[in-house]
PDB file of N, CA and C in Angstrom:
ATOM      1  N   UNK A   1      91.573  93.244 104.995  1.00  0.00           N
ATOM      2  CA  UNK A   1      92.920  93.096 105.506  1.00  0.00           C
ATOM      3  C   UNK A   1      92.979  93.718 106.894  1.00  0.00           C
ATOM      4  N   UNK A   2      93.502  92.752 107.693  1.00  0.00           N
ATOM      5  CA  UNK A   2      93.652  93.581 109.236  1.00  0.00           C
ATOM      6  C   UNK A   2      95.191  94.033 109.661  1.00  0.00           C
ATOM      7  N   UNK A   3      94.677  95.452 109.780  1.00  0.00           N
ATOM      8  CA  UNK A   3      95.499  96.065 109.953  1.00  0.00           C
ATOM      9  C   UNK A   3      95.427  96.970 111.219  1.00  0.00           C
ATOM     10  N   UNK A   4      96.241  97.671 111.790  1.00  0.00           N
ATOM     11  CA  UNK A   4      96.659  98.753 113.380  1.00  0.00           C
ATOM     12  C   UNK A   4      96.927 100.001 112.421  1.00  0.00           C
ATOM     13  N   UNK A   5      96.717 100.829 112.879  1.00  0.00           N
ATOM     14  CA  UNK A   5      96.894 102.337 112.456  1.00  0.00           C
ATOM     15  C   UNK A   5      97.295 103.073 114.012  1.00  0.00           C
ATOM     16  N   UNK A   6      98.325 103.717 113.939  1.00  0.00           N
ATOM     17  CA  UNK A   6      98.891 104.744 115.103  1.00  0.00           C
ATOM     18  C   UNK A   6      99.589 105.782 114.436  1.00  0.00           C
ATOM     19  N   UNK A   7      99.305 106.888 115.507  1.00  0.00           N
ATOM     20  CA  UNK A   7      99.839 108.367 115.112  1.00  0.00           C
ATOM     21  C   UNK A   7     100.790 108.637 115.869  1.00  0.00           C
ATOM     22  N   UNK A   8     101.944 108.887 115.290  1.00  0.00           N
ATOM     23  CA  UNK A   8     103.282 109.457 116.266  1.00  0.00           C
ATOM     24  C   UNK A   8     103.989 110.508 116.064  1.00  0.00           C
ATOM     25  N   UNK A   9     102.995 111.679 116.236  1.00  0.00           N
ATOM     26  CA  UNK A   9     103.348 113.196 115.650  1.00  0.00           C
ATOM     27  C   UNK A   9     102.628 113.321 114.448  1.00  0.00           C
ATOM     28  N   UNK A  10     103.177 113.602 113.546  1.00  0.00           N
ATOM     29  CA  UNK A  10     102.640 113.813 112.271  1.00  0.00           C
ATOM     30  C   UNK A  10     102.985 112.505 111.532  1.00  0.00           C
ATOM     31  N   UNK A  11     103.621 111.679 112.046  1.00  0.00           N
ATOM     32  CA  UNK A  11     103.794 110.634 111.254  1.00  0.00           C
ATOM     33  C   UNK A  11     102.775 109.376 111.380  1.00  0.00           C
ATOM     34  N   UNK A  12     102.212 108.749 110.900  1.00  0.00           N
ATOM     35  CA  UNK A  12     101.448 107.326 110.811  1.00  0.00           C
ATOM     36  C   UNK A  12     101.980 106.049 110.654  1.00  0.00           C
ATOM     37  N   UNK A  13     101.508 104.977 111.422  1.00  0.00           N
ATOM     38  CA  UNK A  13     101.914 104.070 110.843  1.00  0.00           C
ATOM     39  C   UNK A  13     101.332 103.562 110.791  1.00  0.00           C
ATOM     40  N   UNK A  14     101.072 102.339 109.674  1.00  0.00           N
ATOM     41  CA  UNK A  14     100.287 101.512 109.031  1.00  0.00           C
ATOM     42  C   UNK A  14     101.065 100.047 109.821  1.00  0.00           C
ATOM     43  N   UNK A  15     100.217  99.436 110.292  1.00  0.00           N
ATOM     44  CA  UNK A  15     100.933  97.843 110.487  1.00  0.00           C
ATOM     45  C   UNK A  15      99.802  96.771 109.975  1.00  0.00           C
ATOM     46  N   UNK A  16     100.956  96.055 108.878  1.00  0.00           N
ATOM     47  CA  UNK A  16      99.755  95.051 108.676  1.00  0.00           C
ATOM     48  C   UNK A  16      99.825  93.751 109.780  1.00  0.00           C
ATOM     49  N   UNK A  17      98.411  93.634 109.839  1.00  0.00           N
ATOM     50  CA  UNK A  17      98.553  92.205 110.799  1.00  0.00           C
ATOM     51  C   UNK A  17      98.251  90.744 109.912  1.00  0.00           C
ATOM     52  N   UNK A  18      98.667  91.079 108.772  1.00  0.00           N
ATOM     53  CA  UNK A  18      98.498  89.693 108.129  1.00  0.00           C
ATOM     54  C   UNK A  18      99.902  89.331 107.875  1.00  0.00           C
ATOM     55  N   UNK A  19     100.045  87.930 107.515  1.00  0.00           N
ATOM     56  CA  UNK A  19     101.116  86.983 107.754  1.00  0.00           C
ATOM     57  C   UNK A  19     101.471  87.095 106.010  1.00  0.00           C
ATOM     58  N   UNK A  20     100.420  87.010 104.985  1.00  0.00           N
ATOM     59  CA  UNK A  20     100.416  86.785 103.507  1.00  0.00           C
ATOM     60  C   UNK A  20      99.858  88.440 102.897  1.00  0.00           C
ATOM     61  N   UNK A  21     100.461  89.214 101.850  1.00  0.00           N
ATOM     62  CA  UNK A  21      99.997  90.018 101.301  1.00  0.00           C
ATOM     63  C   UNK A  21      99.836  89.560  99.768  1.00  0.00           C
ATOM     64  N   UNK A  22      98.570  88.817  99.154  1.00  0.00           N
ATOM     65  CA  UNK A  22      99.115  88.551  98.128  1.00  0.00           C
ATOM     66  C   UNK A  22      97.675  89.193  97.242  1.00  0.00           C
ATOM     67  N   UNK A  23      97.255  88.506  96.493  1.00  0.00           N
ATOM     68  CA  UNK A  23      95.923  88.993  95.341  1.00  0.00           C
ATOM     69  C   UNK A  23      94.591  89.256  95.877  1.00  0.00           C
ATOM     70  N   UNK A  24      94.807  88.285  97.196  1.00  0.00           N
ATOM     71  CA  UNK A  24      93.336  88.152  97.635  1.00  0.00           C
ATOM     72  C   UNK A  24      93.208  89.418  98.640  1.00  0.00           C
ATOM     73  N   UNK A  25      94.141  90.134  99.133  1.00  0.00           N
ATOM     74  CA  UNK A  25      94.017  91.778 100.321  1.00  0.00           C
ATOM     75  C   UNK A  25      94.743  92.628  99.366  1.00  0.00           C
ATOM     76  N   UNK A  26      95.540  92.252  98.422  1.00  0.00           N
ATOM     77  CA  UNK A  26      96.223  93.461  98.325  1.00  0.00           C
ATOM     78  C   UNK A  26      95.365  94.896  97.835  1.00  0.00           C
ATOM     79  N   UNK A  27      94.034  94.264  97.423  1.00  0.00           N
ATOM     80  CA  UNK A  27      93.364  95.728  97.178  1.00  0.00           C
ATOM     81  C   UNK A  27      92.812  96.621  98.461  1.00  0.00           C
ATOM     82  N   UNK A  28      93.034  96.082  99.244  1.00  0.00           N
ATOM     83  CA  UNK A  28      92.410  96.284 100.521  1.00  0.00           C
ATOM     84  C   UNK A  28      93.403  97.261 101.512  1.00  0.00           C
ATOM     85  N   UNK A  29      94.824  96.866 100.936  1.00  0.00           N
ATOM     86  CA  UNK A  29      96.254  97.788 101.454  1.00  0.00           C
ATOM     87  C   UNK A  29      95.678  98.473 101.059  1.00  0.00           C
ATOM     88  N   UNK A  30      96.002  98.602  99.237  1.00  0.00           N
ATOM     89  CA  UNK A  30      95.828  99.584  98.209  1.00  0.00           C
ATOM     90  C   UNK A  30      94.930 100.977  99.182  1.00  0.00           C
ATOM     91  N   UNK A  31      93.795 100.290  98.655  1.00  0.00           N
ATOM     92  CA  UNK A  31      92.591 101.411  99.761  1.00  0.00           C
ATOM     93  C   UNK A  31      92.887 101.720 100.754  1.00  0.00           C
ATOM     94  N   UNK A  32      93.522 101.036 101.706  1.00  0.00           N
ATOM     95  CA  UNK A  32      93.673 101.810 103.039  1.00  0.00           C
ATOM     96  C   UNK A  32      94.774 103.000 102.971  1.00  0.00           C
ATOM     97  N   UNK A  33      96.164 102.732 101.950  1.00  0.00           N
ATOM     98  CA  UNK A  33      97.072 103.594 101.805  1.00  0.00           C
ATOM     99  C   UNK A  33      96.512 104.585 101.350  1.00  0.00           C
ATOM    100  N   UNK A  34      95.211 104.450 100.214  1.00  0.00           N
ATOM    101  CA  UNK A  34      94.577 105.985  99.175  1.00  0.00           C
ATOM    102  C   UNK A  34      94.119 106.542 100.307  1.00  0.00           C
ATOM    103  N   UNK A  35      93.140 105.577 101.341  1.00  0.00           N
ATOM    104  CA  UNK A  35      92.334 107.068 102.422  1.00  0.00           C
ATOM    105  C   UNK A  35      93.423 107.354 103.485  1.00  0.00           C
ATOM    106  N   UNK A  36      94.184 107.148 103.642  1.00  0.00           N
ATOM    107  CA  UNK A  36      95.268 107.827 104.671  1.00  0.00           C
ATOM    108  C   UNK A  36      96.032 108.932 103.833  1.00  0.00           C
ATOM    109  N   UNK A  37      96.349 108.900 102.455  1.00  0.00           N
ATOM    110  CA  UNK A  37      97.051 109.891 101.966  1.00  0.00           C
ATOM    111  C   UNK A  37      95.840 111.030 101.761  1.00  0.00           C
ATOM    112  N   UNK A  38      94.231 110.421 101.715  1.00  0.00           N
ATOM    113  CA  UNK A  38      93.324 111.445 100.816  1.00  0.00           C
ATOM    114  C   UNK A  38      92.956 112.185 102.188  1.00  0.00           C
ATOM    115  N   UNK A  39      93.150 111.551 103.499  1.00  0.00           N
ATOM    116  CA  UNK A  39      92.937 112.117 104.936  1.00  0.00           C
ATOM    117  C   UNK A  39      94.140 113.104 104.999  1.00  0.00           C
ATOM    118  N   UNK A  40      95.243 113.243 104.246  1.00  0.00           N
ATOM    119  CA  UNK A  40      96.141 114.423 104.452  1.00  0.00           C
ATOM    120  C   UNK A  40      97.350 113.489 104.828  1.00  0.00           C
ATOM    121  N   UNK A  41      97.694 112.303 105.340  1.00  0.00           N
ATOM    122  CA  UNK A  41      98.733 112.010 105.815  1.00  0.00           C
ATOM    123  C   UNK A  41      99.607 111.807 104.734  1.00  0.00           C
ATOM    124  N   UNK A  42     100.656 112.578 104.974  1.00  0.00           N
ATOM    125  CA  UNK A  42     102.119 112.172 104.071  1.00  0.00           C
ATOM    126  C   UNK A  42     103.165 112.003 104.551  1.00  0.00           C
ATOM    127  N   UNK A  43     103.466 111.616 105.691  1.00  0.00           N
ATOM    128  CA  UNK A  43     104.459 110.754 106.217  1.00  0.00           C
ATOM    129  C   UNK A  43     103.901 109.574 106.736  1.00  0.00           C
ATOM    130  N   UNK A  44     104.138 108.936 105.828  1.00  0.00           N
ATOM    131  CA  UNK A  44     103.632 107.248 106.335  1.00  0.00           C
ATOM    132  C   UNK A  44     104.849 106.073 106.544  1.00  0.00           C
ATOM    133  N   UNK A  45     104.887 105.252 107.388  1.00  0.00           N
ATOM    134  CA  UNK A  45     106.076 104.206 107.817  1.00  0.00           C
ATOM    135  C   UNK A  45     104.460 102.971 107.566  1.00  0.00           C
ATOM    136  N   UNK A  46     105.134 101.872 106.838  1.00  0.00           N
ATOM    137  CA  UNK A  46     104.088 100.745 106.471  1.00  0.00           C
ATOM    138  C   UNK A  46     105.147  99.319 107.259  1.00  0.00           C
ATOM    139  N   UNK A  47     104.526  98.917 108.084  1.00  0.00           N
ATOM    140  CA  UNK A  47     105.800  97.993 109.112  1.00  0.00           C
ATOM    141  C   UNK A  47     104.791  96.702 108.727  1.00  0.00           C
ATOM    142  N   UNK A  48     105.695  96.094 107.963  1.00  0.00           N
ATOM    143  CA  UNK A  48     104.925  95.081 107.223  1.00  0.00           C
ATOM    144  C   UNK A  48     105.950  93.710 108.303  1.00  0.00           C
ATOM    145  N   UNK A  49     106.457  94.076 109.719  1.00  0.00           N
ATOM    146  CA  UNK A  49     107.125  92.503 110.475  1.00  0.00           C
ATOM    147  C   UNK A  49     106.622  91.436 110.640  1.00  0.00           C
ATOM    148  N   UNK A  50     104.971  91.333 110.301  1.00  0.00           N
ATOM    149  CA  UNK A  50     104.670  90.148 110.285  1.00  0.00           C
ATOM    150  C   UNK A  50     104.274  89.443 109.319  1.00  0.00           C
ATOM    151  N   UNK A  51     104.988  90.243 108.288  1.00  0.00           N
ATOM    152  CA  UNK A  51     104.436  89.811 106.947  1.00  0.00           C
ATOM    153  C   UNK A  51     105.096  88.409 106.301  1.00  0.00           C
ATOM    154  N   UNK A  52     104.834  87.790 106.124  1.00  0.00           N
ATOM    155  CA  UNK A  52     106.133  86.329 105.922  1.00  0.00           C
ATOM    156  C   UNK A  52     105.425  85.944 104.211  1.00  0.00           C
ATOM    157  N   UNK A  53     105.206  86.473 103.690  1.00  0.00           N
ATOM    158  CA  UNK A  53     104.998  86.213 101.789  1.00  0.00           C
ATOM    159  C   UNK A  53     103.792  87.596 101.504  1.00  0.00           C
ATOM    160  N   UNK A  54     104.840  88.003 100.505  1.00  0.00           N
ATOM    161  CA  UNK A  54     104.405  88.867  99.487  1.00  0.00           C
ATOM    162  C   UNK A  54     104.784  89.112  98.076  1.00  0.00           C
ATOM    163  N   UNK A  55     103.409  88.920  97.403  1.00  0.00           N
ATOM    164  CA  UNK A  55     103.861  88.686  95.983  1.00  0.00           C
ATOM    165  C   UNK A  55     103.188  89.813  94.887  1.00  0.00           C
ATOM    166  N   UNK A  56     103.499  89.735  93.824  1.00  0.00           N
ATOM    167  CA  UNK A  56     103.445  90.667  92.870  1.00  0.00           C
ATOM    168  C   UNK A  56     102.428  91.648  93.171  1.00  0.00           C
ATOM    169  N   UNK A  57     101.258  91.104  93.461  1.00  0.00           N
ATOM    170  CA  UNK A  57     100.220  92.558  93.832  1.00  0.00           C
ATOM    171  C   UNK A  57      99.972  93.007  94.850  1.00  0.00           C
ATOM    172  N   UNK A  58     100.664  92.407  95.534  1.00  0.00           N
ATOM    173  CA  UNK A  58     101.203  93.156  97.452  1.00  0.00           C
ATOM    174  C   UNK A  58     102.256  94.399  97.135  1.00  0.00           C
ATOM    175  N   UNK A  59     103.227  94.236  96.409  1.00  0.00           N
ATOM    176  CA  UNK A  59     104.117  94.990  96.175  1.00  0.00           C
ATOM    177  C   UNK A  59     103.453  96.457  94.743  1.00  0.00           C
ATOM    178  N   UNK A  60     102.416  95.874  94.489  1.00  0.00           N
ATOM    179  CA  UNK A  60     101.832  96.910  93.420  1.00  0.00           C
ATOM    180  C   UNK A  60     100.632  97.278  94.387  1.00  0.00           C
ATOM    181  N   UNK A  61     100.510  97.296  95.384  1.00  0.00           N
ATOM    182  CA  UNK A  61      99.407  98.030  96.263  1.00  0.00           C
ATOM    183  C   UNK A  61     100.402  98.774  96.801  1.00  0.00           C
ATOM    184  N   UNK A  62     101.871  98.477  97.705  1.00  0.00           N
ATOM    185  CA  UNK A  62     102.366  99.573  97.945  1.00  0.00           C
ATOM    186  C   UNK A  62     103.091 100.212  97.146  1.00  0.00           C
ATOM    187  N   UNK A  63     103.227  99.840  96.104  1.00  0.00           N
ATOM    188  CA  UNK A  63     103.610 101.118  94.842  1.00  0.00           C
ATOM    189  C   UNK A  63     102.767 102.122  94.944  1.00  0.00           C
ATOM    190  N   UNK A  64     101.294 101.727  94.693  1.00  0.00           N
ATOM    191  CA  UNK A  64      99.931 102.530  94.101  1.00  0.00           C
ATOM    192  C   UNK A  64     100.061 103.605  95.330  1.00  0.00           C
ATOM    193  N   UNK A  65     100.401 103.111  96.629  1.00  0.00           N
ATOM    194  CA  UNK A  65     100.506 104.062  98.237  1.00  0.00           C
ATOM    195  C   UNK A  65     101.777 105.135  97.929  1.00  0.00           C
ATOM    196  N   UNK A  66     102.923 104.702  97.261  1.00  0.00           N
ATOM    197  CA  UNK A  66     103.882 105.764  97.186  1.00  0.00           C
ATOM    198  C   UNK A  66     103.598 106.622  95.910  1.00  0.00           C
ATOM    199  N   UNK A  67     102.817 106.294  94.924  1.00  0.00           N
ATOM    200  CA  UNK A  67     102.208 107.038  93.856  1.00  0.00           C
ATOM    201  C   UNK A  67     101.905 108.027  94.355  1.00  0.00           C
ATOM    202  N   UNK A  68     100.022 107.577  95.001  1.00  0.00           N
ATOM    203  CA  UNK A  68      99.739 108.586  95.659  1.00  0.00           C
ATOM    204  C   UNK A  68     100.091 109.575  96.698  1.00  0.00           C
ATOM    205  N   UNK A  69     100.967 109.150  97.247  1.00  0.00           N
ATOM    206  CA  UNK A  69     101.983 110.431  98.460  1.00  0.00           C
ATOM    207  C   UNK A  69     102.164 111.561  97.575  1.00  0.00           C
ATOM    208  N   UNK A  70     102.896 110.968  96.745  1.00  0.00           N
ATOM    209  CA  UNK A  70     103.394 112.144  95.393  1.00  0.00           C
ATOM    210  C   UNK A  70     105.158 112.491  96.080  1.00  0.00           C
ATOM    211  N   UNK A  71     105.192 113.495  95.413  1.00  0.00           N
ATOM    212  CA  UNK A  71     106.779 114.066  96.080  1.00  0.00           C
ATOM    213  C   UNK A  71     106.562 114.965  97.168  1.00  0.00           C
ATOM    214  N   UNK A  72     105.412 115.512  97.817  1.00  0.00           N
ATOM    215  CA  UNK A  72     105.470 116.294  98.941  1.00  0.00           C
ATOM    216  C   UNK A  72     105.061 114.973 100.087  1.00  0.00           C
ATOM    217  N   UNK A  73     105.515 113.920 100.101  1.00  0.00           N
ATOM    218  CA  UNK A  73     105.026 112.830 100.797  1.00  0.00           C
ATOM    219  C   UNK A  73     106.071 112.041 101.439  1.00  0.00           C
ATOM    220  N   UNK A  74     106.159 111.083 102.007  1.00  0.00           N
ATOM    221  CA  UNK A  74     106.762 109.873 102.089  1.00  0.00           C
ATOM    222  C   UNK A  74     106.372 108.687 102.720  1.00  0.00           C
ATOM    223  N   UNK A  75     106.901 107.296 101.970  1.00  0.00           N
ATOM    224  CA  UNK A  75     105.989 106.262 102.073  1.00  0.00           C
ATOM    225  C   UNK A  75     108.005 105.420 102.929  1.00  0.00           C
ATOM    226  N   UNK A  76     107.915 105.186 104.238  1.00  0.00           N
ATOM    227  CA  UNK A  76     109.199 104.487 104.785  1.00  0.00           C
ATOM    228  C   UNK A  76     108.526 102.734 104.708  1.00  0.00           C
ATOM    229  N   UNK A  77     109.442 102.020 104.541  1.00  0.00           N
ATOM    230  CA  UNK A  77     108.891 100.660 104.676  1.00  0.00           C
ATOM    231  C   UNK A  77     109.002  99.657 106.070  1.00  0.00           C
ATOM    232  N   UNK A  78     109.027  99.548 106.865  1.00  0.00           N
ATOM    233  CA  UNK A  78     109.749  98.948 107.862  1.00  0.00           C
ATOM    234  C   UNK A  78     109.647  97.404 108.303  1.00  0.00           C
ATOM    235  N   UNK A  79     110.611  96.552 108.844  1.00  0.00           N
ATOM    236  CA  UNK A  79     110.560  95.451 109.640  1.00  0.00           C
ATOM    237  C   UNK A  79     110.945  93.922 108.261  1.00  0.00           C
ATOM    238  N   UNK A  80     110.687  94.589 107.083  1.00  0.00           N
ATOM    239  CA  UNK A  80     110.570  93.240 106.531  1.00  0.00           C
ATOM    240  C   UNK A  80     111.369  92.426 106.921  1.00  0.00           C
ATOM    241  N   UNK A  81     110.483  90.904 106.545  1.00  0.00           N
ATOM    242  CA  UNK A  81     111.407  89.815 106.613  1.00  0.00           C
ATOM    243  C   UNK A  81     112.158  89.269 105.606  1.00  0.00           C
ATOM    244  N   UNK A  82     112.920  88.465 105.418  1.00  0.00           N
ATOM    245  CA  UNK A  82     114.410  87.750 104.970  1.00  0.00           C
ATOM    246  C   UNK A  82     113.484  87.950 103.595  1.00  0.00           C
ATOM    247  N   UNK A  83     112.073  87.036 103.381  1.00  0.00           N
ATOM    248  CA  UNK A  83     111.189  86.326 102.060  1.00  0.00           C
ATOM    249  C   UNK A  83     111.188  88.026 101.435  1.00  0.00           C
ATOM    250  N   UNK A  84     110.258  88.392 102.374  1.00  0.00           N
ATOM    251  CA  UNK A  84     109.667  90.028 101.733  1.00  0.00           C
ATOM    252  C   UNK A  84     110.707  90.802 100.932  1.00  0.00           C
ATOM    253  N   UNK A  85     111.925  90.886 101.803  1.00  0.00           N
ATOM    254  CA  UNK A  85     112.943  91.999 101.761  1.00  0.00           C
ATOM    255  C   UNK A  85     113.365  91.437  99.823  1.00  0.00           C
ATOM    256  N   UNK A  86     113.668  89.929  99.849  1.00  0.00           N
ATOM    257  CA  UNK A  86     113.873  89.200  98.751  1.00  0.00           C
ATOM    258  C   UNK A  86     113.506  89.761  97.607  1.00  0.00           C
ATOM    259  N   UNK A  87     111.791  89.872  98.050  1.00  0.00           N
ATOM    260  CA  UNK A  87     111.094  90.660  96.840  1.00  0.00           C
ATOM    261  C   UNK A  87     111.273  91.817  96.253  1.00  0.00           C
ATOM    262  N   UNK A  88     111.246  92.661  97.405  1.00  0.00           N
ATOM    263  CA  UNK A  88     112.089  94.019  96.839  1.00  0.00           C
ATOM    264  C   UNK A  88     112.932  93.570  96.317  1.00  0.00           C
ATOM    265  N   UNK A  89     113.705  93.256  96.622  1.00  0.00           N
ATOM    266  CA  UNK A  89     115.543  93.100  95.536  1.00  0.00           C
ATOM    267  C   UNK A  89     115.473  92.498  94.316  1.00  0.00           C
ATOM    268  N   UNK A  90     114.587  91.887  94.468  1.00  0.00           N
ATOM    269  CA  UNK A  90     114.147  90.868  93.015  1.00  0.00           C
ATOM    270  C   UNK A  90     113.690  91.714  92.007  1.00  0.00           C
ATOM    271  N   UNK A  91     113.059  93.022  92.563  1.00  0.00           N
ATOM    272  CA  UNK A  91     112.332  93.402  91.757  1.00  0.00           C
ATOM    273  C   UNK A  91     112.678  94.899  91.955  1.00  0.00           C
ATOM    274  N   UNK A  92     114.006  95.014  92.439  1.00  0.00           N
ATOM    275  CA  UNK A  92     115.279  96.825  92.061  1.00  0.00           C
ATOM    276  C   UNK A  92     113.964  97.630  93.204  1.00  0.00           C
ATOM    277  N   UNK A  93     113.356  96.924  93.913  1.00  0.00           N
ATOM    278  CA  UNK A  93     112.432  98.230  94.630  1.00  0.00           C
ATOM    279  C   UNK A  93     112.783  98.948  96.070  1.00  0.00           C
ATOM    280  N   UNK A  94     113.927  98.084  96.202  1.00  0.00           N
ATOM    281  CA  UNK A  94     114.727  98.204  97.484  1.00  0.00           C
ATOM    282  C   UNK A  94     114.953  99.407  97.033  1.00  0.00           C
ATOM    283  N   UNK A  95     115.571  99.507  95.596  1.00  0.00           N
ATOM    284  CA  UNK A  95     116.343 101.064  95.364  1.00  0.00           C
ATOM    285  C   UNK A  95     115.582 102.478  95.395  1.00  0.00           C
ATOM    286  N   UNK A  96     114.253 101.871  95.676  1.00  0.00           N
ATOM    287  CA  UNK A  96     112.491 102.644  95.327  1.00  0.00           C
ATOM    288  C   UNK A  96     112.801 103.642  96.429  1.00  0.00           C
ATOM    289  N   UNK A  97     112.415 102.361  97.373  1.00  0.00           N
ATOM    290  CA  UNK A  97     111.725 102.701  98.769  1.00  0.00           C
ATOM    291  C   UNK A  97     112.619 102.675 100.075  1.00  0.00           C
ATOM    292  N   UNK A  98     112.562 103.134 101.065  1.00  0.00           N
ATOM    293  CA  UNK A  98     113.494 103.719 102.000  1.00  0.00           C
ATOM    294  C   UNK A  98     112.940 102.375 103.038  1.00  0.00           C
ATOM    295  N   UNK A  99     114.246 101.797 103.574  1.00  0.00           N
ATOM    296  CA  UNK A  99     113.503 100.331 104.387  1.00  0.00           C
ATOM    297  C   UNK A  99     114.564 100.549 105.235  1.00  0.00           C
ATOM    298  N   UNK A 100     113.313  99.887 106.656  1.00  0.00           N
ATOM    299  CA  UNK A 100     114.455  99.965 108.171  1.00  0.00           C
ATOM    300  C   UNK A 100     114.395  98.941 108.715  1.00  0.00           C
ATOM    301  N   UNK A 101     115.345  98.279 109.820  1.00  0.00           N
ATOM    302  CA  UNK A 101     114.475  97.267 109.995  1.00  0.00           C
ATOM    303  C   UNK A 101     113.343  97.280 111.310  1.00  0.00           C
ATOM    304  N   UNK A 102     113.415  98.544 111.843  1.00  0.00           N
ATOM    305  CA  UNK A 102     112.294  98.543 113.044  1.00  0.00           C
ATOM    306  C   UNK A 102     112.021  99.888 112.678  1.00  0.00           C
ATOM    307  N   UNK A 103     110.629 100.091 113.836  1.00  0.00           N
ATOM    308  CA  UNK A 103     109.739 100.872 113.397  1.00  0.00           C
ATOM    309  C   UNK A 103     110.449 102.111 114.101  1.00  0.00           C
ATOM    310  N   UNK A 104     111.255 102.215 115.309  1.00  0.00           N
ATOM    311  CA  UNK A 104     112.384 103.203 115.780  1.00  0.00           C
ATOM    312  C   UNK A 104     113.271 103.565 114.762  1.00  0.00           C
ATOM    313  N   UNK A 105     114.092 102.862 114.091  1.00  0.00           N
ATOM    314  CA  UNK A 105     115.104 103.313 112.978  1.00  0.00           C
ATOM    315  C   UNK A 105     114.297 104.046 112.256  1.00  0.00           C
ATOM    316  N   UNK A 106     113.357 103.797 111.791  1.00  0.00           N
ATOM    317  CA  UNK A 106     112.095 104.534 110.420  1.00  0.00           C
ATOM    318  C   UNK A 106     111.665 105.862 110.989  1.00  0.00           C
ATOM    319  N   UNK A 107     110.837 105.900 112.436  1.00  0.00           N
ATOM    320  CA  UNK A 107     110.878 107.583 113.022  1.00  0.00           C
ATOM    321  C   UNK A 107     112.406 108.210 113.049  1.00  0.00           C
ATOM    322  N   UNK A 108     113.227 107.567 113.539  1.00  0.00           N
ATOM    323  CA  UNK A 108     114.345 108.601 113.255  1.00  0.00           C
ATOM    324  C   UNK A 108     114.865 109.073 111.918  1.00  0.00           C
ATOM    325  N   UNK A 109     114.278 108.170 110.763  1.00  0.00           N
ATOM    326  CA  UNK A 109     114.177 109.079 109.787  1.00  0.00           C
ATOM    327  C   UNK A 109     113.393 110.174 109.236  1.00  0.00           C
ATOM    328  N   UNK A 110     112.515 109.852 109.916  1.00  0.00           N
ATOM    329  CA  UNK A 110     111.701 110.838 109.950  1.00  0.00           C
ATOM    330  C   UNK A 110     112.134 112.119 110.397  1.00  0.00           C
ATOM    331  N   UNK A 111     112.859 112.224 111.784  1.00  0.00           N
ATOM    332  CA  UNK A 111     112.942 112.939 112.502  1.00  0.00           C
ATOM    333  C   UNK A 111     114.039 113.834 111.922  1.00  0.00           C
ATOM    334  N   UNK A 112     115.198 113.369 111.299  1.00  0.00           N
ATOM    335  CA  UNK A 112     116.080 113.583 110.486  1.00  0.00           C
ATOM    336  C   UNK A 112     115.723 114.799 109.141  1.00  0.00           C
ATOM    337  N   UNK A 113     114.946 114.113 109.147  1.00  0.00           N
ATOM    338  CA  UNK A 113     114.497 115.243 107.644  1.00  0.00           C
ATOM    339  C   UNK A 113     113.866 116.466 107.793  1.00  0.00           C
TER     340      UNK A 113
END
């Protein structure tokens, strides 16, 4: 899965550069979210804006990423689109996970806390 990684303070962000998150990468999130949390990072923003379909095990790779944060962590979601955002709601995870719609709104939550 191709993805951008940037550091903005203590915070990270993960951007995926794929268009589809579905069965065939999602283990590949999965892993990249475990070695960024097992590297120490626990403020993570995952800016999934170019993501245009994600399905059941896209959304259980970034579960498995907010698992592992734990509660001294946080996993922000940012940028989704209209399809993506869908999924969350479809599936009560909107109520999970903390979602912005740009990757500015998401550091200022950060910054906030």
């Amino acid at each position: 899965m191709q993805t951008e990684i940037v550091e903005k303070g203590d915070v990270t962000i993960l951007r995926a550069l794929e268009k589809r998150i579905d069965a065939g990468i999602s283990g590949e999130l999965k892993e990249q979210l475990g070695e960024l949390v097992a590297n120490g990072r626990r403020r993570i923003i995952l800016d999934i804006s170019g993501v245009e379909f994600l399905d059941s095990s896209g959304l259980g790779a970034i579960i498995s990423g907010l698992k592992a944060i734990g509660e001294d962590g946080r996993l922000v979601i940012c940028g989704a689109t209209d399809p993506v955002k869908s999924m969350f709601r479809l599936t009560r995870m909107d109520r999970i996970f903390e979602m912005y719609d740009s990757e500015a709104e998401s550091l200022q939550a950060f910054a906030q806390a």
